[in-house]
Each structure stands twice: as structure tokens, then as C-alpha cells.
Protein backbone atom coordinates (compact mmCIF):
# COMPACT_ATOMS: atom_id res chain seq x y z
CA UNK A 1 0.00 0.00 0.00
CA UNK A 2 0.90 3.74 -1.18
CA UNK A 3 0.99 6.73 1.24
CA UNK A 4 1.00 9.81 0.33
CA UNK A 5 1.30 12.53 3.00
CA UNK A 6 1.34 15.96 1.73
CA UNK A 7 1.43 19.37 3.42
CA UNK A 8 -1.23 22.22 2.71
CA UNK A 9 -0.24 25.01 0.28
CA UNK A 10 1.16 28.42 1.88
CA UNK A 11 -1.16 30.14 4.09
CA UNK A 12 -2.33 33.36 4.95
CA UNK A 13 -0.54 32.71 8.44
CA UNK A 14 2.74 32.08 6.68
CA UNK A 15 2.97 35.41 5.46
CA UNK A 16 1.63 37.18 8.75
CA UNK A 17 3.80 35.77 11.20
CA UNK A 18 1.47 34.74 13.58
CA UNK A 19 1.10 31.10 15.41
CA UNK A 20 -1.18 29.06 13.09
CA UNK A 21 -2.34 25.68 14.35
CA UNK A 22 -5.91 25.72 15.12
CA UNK A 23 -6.28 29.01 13.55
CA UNK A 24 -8.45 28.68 10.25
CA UNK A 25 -6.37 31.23 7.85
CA UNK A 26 -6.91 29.85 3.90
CA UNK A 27 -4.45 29.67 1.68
CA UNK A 28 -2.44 32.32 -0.24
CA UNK A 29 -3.15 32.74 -4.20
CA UNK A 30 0.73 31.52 -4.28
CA UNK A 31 -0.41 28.17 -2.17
CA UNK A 32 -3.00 28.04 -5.02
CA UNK A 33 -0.95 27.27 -7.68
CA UNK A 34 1.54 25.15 -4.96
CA UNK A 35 -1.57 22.49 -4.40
CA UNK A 36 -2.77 23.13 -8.30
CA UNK A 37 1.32 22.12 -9.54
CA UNK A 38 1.06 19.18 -6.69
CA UNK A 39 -2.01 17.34 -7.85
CA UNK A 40 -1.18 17.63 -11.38
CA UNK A 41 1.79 15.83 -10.07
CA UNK A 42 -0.03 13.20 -8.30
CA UNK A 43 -2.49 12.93 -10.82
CA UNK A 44 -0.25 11.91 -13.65
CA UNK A 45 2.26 9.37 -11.46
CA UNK A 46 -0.57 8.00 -8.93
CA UNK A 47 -3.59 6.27 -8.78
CA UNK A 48 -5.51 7.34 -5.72
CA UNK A 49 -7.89 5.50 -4.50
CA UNK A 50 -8.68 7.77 -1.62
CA UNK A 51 -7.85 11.09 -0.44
CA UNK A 52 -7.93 12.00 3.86
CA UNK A 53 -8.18 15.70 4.34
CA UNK A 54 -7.64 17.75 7.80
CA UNK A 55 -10.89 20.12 8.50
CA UNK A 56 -8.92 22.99 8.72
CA UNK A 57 -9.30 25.22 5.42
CA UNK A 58 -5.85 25.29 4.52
CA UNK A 59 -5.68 21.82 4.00
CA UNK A 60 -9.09 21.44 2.50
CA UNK A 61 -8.72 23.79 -0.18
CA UNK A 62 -5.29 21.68 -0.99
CA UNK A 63 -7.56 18.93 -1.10
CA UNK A 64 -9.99 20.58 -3.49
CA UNK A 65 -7.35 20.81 -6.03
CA UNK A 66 -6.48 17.07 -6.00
CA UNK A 67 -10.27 15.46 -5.81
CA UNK A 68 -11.05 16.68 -9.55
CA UNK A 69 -7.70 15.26 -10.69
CA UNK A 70 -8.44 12.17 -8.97
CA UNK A 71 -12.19 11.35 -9.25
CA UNK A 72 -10.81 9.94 -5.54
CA UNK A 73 -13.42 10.65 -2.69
CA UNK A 74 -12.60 13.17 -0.01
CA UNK A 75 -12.92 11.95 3.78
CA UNK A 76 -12.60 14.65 5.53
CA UNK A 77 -11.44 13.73 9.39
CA UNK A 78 -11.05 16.22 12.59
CA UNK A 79 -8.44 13.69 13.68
CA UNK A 80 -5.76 15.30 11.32
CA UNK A 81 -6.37 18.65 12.31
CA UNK A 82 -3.47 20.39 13.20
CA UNK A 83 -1.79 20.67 17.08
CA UNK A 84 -4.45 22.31 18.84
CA UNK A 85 -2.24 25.66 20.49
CA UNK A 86 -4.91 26.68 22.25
CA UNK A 87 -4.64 30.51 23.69
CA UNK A 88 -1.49 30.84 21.17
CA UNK A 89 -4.01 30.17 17.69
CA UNK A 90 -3.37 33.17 15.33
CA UNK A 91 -1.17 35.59 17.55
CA UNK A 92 1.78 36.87 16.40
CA UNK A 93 4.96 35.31 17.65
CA UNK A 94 6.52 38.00 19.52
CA UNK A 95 3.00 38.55 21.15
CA UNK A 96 2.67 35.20 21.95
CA UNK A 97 6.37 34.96 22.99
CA UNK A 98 5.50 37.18 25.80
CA UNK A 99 2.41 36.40 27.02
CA UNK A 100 2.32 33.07 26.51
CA UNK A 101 5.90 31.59 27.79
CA UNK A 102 7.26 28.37 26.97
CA UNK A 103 6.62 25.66 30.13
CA UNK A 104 8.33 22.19 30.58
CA UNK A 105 4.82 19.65 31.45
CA UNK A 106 4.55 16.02 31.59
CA UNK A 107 3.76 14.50 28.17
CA UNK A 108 -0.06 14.16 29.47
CA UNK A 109 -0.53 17.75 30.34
CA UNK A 110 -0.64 20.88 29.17
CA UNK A 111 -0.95 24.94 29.46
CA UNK A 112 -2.95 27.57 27.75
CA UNK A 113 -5.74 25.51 26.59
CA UNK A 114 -3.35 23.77 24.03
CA UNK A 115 -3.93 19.75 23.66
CA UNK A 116 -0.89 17.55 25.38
CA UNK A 117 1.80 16.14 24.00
CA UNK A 118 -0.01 12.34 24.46
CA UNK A 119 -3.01 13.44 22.87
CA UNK A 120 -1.65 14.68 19.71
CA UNK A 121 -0.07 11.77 19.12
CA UNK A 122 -3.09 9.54 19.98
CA UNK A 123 -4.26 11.20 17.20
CA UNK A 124 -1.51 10.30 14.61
CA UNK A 125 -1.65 6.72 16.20
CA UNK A 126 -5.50 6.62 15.39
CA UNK A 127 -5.15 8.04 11.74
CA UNK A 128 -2.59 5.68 10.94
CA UNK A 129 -4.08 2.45 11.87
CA UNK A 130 -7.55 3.99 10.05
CA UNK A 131 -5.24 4.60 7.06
CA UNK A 132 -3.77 1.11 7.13
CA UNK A 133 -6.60 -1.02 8.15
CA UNK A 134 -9.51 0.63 5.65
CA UNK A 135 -6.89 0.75 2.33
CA UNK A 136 -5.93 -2.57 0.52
CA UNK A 137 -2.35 -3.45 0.19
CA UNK A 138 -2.53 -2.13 -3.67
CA UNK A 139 -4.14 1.27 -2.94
CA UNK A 140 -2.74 4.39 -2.87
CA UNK A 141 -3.80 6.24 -0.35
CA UNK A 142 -3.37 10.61 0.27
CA UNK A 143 -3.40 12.59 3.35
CA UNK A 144 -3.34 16.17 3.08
CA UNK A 145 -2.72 17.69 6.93
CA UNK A 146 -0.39 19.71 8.09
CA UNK A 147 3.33 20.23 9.38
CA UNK A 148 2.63 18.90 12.99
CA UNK A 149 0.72 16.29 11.68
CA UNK A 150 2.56 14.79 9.55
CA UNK A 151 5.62 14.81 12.33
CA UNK A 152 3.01 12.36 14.27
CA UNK A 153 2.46 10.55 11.30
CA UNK A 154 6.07 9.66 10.68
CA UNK A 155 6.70 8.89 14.57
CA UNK A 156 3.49 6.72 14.95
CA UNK A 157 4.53 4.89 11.25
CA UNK A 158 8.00 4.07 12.81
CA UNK A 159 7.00 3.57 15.78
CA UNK A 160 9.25 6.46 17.92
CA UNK A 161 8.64 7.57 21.38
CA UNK A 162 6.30 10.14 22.11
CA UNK A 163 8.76 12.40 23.53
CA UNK A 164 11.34 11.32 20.36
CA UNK A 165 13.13 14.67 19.56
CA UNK A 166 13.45 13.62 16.01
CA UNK A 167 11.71 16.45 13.24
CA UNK A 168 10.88 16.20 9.85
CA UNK A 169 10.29 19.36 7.79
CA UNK A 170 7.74 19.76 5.19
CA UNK A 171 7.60 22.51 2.92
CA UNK A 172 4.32 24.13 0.70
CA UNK A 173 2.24 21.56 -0.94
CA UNK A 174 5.12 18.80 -0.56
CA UNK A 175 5.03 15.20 -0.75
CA UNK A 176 6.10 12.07 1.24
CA UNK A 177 5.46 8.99 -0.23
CA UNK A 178 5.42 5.72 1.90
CA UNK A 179 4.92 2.46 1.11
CA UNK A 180 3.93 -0.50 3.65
CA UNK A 181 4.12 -4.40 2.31
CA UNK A 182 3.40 -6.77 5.76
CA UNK A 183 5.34 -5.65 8.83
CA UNK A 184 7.86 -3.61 6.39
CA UNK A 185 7.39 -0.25 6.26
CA UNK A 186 9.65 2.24 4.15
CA UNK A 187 10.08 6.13 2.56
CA UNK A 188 10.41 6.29 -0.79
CA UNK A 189 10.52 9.44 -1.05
CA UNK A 190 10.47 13.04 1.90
CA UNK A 191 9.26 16.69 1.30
CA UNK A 192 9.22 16.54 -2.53
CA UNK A 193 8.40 19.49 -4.29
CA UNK A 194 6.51 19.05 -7.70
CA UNK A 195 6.66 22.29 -8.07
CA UNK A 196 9.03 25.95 -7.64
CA UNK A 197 6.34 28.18 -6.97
């Protein structure tokens, strides 16, 4: 079975410098073309069978772009939503900086109405074993979600501590492809871009 994780286009928040997570900014006409270029991409090397979409608009309007290419159905899933910051959602980071200091909890709490640690990646461990257990090992498979995300998706597919320190960057509208056969799970490919927009 195919994987293919991919990262919303730019946002509004990317330009604005403010904390994004759970706040709902859309995307940029320059993330436009990024998610147009991507699913022409993926339209013309993959057949997708199904395409998993955060709620957030960001990532649905990415996701827009790809179900025409596709004729693949769009399940859209709260569950892929992005880390929920809480009080720090849409501030700018100075601002936030300030009032909202950085504070060392236990991986099950957390401060400033923000989800813990253990709960975000409950979430990644849940998509995952949806992802796996409702595709056939010949499908191919496409989440579009978001930078946080798809760090619990990698971390939950290789099965890392929750407190692992290990990142992995995603850029606009980028792709990771993954590819499971039994117990063996691989990357074929990390944070391609189909496109220089």
C-alpha cells in the first residue's frame, strides 16, 4: 500500500507571522498554484484511491485541487487537524512569545488551553491504523494535513517515542510517499516538491 502525505499550500498565516495551528487562515493565491502544480503531479504518477483531508481550510482547499484530478473521494477527518495551540491560535509570535511563555509539562498535560503532547499523538496513532486497516495493500492512499501532523504521522509509522526529539520538515504543498508491504514499512521518497512556486 501507497501513502502519500502531503502538506497544505502556503497560508495566509505564513505570510503574517502569527502562530497558526488551530487558527483557520486559507491559503495564499501563491499556495494556489503550490496544491494546483502538486495534484497535477499526483495525478499523472498515482492512482488514488482515496484522499484523507484535515478540517482545517488550509488543508481542504489543498484537497480541493487534487479530488477533480483524482475522481478519488474526499474523507474529511477532525483527527488530522493540526496541534491544537490553544490561547497561542493566530497571535503573532513576539505577542505570543510574551504572554504566553514556553513551560516544561509532563507528556499528558498541558498549558494555555493547548492539547498535550499524548493526545496529539493519539491522534496520529488513530489516523494511521484507520489509514492502514480501511486501504488494501494495492491502494494508494493521500493525506493532506499539516506540518505537525505529519511529524506524528512519521513517529506513529515508525513507531518512535512520544517524547522522540526527532523532526521532519515539510515545505508548501510537498510530498512524502510511503509504502507499507506486511510488517515492512519504508520512505520512498520526503518533502518533494513538484513544483518551484
Amino acid at each position: 500500500m501507497k501513502l502519500l502525505i502531503i502538506r497544505h499550500g502556503e497560508s495566509e498565516a505564513d505570510i503574517l507571522d502569527v502562530h497558526e495551528g488551530r487558527a483557520d487562515f486559507p491559503l495564499t493565491e501563491r499556495g494556489h498554484r503550490q496544491a494546483e502544480a502538486m495534484s497535477e503531479y499526483v495525478s499523472r504518477h498515482y492512482h488514488v484511491d482515496k484522499i484523507y483531508c484535515s478540517t482545517l481550510q488550509r488543508a481542504a482547499q489543498t484537497a480541493r485541487h487534487l479530488e477533480p484530478k483524482t475522481n478519488a473521494p474526499l474523507i474529511f477527518d477532525e483527527h488530522l487537524m493540526e496541534f491544537n495551540n490553544g490561547l497561542i491560535a493566530g497571535l503573532k509570535h513576539s505577542v505570543a512569545k510574551e504572554k504566553y511563555p514556553e513551560v516544561k509539562v509532563p507528556l499528558h498535560s498541558s498549558v494555555y488551553k493547548q492539547e498535550s503532547a499524548l493526545e496529539f499523538r493519539y491522534r496520529g496513532e488513530y489516523m494511521l491504523s484507520r489509514l492502514l486497516s480501511e486501504n488494501d495493500d494495492g491502494s494508494t492512499a493521500v493525506v493532506v494535513t499539516h506540518g505537525g501532523m505529519i511529524n506524528q504521522l512519521y513517529r506513529s509509522f515508525f513507531k518512535m517515542p512520544v517524547d522522540s526529539q526527532f523532526f521532519f520538515k515539510t515545505g508548501d504543498a510537498c510530498i512524502h510517499e510511503w509504502l507499507t508491504n506486511g510488517n515492512s514499512r519504508s520512505v520512498i521518497r520526503a518533502n518533494y516538491a513538484p513544483h518551484n512556486l
